[in-house]
N, C-alpha and C. Protein backbone atom coordinates (compact mmCIF):
# COMPACT_ATOMS: atom_id res chain seq x y z
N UNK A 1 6.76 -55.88 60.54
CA UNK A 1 6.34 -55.54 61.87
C UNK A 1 7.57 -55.10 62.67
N UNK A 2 7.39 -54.60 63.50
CA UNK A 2 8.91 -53.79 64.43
C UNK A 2 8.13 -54.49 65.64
N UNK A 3 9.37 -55.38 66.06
CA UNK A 3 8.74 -56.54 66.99
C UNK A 3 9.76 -56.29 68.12
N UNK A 4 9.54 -56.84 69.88
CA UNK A 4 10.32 -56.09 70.57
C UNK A 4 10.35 -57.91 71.20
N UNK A 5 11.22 -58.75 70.98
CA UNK A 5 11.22 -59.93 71.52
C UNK A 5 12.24 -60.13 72.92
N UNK A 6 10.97 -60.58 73.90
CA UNK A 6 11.06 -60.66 74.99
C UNK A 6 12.68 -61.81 75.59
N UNK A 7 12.88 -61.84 76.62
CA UNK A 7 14.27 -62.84 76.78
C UNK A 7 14.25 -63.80 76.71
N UNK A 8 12.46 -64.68 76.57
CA UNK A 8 12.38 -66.11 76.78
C UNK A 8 12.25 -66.55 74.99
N UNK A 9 11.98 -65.51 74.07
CA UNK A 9 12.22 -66.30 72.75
C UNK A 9 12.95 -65.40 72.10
N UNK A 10 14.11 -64.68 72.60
CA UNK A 10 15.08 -63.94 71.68
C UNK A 10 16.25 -64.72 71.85
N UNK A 11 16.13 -65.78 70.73
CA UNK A 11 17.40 -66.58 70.38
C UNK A 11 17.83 -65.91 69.11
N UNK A 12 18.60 -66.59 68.75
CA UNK A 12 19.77 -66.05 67.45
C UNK A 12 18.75 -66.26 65.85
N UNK A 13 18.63 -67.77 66.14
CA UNK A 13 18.15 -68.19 65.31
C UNK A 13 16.40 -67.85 64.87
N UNK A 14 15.41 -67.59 65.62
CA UNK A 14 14.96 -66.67 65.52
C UNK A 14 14.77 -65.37 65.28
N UNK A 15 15.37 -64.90 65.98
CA UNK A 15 15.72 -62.97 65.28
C UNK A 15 16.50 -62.63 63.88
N UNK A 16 17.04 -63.81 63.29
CA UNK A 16 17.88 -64.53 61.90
C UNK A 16 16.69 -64.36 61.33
N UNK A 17 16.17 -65.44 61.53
CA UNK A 17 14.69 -65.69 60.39
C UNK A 17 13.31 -64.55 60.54
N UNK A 18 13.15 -63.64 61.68
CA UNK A 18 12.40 -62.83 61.72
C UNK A 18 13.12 -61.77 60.81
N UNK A 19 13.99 -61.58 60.69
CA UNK A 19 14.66 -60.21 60.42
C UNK A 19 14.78 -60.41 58.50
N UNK A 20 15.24 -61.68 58.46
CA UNK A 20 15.42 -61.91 57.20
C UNK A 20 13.78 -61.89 56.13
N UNK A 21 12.91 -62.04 57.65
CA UNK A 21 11.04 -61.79 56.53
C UNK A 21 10.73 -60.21 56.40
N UNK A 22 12.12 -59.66 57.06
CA UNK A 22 11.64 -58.37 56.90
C UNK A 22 10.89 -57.37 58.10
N UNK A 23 11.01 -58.38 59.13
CA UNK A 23 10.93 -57.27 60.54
C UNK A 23 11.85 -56.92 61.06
N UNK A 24 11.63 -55.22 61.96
CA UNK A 24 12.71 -54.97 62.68
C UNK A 24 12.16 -56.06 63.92
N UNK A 25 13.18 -56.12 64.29
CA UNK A 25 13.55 -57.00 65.41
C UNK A 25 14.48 -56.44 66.31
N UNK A 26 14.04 -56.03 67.86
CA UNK A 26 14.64 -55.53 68.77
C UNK A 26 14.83 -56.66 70.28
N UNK A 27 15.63 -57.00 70.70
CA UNK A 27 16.17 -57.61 71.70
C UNK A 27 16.37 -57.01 72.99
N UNK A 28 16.32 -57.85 74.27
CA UNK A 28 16.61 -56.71 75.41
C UNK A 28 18.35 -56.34 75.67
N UNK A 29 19.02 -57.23 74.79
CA UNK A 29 20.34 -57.37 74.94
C UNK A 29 20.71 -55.99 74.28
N UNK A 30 20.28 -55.84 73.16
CA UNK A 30 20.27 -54.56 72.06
C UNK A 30 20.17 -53.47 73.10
N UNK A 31 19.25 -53.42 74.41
CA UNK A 31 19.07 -52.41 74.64
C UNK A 31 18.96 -52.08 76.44
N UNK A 32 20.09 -53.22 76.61
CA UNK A 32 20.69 -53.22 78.12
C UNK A 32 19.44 -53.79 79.00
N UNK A 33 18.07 -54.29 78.66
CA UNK A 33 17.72 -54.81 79.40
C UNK A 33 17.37 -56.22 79.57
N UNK A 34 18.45 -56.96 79.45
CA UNK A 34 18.55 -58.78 79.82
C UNK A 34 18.34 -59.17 81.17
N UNK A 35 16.77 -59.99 80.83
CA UNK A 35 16.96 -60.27 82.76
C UNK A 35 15.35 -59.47 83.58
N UNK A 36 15.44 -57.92 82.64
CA UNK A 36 14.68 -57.04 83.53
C UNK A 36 13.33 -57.79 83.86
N UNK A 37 12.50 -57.20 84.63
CA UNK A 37 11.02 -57.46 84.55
C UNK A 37 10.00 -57.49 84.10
N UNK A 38 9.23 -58.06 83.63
CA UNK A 38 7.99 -57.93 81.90
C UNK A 38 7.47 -56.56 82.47
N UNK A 39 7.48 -55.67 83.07
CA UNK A 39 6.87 -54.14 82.93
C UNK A 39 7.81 -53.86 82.36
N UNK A 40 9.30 -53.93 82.46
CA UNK A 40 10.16 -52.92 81.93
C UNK A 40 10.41 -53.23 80.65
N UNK A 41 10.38 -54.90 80.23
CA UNK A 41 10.12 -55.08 78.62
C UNK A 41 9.02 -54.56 78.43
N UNK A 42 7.83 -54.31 78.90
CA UNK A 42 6.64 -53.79 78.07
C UNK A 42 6.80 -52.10 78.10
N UNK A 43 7.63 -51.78 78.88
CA UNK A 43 7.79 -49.88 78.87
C UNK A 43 8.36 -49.66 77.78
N UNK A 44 9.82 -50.82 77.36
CA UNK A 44 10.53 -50.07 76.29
C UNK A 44 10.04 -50.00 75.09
N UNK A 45 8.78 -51.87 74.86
CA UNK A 45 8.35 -51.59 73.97
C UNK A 45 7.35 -50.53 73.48
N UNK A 46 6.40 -50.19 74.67
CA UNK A 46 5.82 -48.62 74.26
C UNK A 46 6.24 -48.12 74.10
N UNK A 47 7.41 -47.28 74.13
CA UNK A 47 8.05 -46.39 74.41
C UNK A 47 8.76 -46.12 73.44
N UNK A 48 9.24 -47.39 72.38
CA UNK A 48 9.52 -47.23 70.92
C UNK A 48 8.59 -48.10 70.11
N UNK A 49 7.65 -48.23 70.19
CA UNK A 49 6.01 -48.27 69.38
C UNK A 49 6.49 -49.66 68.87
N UNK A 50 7.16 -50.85 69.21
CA UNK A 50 7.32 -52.02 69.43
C UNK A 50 6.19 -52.95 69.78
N UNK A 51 6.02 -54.11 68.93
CA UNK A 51 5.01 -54.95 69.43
C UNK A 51 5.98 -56.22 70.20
N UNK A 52 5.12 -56.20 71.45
CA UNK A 52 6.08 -57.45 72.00
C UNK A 52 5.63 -58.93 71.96
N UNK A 53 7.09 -59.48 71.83
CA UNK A 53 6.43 -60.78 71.82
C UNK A 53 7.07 -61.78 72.66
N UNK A 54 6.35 -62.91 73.56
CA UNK A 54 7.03 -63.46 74.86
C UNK A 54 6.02 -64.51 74.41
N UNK A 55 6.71 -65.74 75.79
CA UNK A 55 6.19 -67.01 76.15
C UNK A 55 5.33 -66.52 77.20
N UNK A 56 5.03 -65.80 78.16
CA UNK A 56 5.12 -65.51 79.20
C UNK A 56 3.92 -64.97 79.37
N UNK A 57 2.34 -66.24 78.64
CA UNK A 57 1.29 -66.14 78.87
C UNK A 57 0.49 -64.59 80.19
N UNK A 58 0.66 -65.84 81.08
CA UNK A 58 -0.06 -65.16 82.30
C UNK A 58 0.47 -63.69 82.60
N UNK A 59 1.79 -63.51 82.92
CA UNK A 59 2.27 -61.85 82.83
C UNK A 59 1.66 -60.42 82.35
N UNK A 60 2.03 -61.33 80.82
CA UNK A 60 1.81 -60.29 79.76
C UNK A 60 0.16 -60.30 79.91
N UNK A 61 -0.64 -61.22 80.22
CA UNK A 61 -2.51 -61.11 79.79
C UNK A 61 -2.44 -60.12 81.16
N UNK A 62 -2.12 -59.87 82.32
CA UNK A 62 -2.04 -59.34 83.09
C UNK A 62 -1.40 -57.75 82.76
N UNK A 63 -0.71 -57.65 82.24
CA UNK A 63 0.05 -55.82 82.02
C UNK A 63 -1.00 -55.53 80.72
N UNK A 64 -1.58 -56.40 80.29
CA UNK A 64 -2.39 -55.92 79.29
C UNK A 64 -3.86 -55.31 79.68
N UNK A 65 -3.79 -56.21 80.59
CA UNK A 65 -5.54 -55.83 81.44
C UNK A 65 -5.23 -54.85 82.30
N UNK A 66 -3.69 -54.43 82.37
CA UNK A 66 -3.69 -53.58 83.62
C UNK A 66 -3.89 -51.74 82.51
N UNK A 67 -3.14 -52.02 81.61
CA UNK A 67 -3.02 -51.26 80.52
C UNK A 67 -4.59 -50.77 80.17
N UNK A 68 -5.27 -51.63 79.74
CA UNK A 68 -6.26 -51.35 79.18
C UNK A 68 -7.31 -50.49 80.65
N UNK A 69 -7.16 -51.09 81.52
CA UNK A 69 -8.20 -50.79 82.97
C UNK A 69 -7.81 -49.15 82.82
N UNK A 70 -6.66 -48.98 82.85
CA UNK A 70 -6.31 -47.56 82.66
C UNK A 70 -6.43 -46.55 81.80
N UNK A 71 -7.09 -46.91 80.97
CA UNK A 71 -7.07 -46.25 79.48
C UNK A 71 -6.07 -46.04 78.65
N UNK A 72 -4.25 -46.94 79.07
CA UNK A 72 -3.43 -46.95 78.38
C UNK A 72 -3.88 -47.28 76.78
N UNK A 73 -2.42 -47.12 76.19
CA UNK A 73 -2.02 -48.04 75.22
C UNK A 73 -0.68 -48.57 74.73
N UNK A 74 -0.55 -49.81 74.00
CA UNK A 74 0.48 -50.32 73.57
C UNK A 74 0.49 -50.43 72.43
N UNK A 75 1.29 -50.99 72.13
CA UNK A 75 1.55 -51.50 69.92
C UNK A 75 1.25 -52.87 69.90
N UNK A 76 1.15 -53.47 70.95
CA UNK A 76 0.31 -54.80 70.73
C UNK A 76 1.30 -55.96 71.69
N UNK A 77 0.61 -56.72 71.97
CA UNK A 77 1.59 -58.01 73.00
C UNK A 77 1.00 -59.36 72.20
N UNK A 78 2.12 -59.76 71.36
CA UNK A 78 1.96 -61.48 70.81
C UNK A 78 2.53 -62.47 71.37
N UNK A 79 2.01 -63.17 72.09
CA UNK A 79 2.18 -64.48 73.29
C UNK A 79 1.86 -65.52 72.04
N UNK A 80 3.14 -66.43 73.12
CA UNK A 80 3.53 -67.74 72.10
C UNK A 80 3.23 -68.90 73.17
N UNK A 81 1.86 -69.77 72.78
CA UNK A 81 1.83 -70.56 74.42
C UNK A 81 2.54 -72.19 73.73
N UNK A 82 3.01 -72.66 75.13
CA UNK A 82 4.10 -73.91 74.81
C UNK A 82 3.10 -74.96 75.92
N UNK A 83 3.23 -75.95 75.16
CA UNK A 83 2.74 -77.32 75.62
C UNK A 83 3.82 -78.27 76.62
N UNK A 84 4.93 -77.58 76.54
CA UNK A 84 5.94 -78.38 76.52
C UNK A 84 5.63 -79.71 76.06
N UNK A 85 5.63 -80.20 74.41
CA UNK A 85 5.27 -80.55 73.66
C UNK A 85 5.92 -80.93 72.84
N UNK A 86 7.55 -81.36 72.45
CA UNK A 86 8.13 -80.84 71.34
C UNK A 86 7.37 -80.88 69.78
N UNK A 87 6.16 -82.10 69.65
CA UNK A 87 5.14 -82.28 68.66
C UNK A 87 4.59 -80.84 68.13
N UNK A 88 4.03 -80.07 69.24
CA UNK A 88 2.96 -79.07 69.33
C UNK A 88 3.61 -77.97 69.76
N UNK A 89 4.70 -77.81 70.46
CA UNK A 89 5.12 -76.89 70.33
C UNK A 89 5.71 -75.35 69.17
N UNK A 90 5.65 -74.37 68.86
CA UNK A 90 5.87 -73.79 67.53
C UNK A 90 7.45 -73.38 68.16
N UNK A 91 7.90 -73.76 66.67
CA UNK A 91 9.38 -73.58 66.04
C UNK A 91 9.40 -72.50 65.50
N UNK A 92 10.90 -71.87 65.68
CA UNK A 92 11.03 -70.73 64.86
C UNK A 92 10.29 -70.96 63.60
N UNK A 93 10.10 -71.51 62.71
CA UNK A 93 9.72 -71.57 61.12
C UNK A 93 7.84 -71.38 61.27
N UNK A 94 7.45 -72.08 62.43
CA UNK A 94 5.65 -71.67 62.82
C UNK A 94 6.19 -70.31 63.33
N UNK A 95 6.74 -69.63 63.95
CA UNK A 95 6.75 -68.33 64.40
C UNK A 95 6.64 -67.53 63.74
N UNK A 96 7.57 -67.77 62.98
CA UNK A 96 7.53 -66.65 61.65
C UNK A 96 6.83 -66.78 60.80
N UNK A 97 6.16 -67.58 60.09
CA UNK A 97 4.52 -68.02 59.45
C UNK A 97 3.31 -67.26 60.21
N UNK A 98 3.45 -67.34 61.72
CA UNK A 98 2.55 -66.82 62.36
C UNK A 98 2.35 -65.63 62.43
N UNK A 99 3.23 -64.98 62.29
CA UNK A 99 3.70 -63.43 62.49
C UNK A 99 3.07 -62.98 61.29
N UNK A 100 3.68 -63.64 59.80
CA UNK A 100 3.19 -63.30 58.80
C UNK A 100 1.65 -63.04 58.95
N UNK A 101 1.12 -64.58 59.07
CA UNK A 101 -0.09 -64.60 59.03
C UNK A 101 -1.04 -63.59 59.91
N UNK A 102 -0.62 -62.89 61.05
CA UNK A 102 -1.30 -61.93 62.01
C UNK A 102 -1.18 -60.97 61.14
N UNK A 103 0.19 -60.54 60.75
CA UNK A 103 0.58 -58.94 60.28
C UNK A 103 -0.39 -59.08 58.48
N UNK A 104 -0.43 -59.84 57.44
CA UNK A 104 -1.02 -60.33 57.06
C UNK A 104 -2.75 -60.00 56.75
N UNK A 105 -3.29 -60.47 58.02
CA UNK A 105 -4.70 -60.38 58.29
C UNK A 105 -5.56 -59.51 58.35
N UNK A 106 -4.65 -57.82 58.60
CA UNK A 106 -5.15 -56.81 58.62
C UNK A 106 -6.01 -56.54 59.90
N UNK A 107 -5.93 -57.44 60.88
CA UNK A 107 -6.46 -57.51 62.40
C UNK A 107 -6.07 -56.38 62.98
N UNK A 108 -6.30 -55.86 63.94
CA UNK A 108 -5.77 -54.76 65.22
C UNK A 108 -4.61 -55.12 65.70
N UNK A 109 -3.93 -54.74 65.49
CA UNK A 109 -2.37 -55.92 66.93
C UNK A 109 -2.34 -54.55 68.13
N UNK A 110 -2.34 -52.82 67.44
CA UNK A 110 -2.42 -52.29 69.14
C UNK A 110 -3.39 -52.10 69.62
N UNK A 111 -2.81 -51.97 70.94
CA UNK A 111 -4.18 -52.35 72.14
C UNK A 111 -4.42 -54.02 72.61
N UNK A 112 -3.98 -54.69 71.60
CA UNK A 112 -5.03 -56.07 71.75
C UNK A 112 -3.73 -57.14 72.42
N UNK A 113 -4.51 -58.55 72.44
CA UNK A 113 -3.43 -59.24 73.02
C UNK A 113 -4.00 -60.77 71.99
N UNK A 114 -2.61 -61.17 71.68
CA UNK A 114 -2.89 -61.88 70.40
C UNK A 114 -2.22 -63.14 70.84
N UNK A 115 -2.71 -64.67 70.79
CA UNK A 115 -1.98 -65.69 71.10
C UNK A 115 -1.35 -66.27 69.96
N UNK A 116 -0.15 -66.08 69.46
CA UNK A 116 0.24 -66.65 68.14
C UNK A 116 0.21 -67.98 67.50
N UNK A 117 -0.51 -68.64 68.40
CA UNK A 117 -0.43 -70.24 68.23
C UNK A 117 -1.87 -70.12 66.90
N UNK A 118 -2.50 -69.58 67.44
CA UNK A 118 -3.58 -69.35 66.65
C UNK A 118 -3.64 -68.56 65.34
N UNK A 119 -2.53 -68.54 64.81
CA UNK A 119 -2.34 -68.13 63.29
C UNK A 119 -1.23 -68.98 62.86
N UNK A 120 -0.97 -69.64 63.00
CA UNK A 120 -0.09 -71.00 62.33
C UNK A 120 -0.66 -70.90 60.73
């Protein structure tokens, strides 16, 4: 998958183990935008056919509905929801299982909005 990971789960150690299953993996650091605003992570990821992926539930279900109201499209938005939980929370090692398991499934990922907790 060519995945465009947002600032709240683009750690090291993650983009390590995504990259090593064999996705591209793009960062906002990679591409000068650390910090920006979830429209401008979701522009770049359209914009290079990137599926994004964030913590950042409510936002992203929002640029998605705004997307869709419009007759846009995207390459897909995969939201990672946290319990603040450390039990229930997903670890890099569920992330990347999850990813598998979506990309995997043969499901839609553009257009749609996918909660990754739910492919563990």
């Amino acid at each position: 998958m060519n995945l465009y990971l947002d600032d709240d789960v683009a750690k090291g150690s993650l983009i390590a183990r995504l990259r090593r299953a064999g996705h591209q993996v793009v960062v906002p650091a990679d591409v000068k935008l650390s910090g920006n605003w979830d429209p401008r992570h979701l522009l770049h990821a359209v914009q290079h056919s990137l599926v994004l992926v964030s913590k950042n539930h409510d936002d992203f279900k929002d640029l998605h509905l705004l997307v869709q109201a419009t007759n846009g499209r995207h390459p897909g938005i995969v939201v990672i929801r946290a319990d603040n939980d450390p039990h229930r929370d997903m670890k890099d090692a569920d992330i990347g299982r999850a990813l598998h398991n979506l990309d995997r499934a043969a499901v839609v990922i553009a257009n749609e909005f996918h909660i990754l907790n739910h492919w563990r």
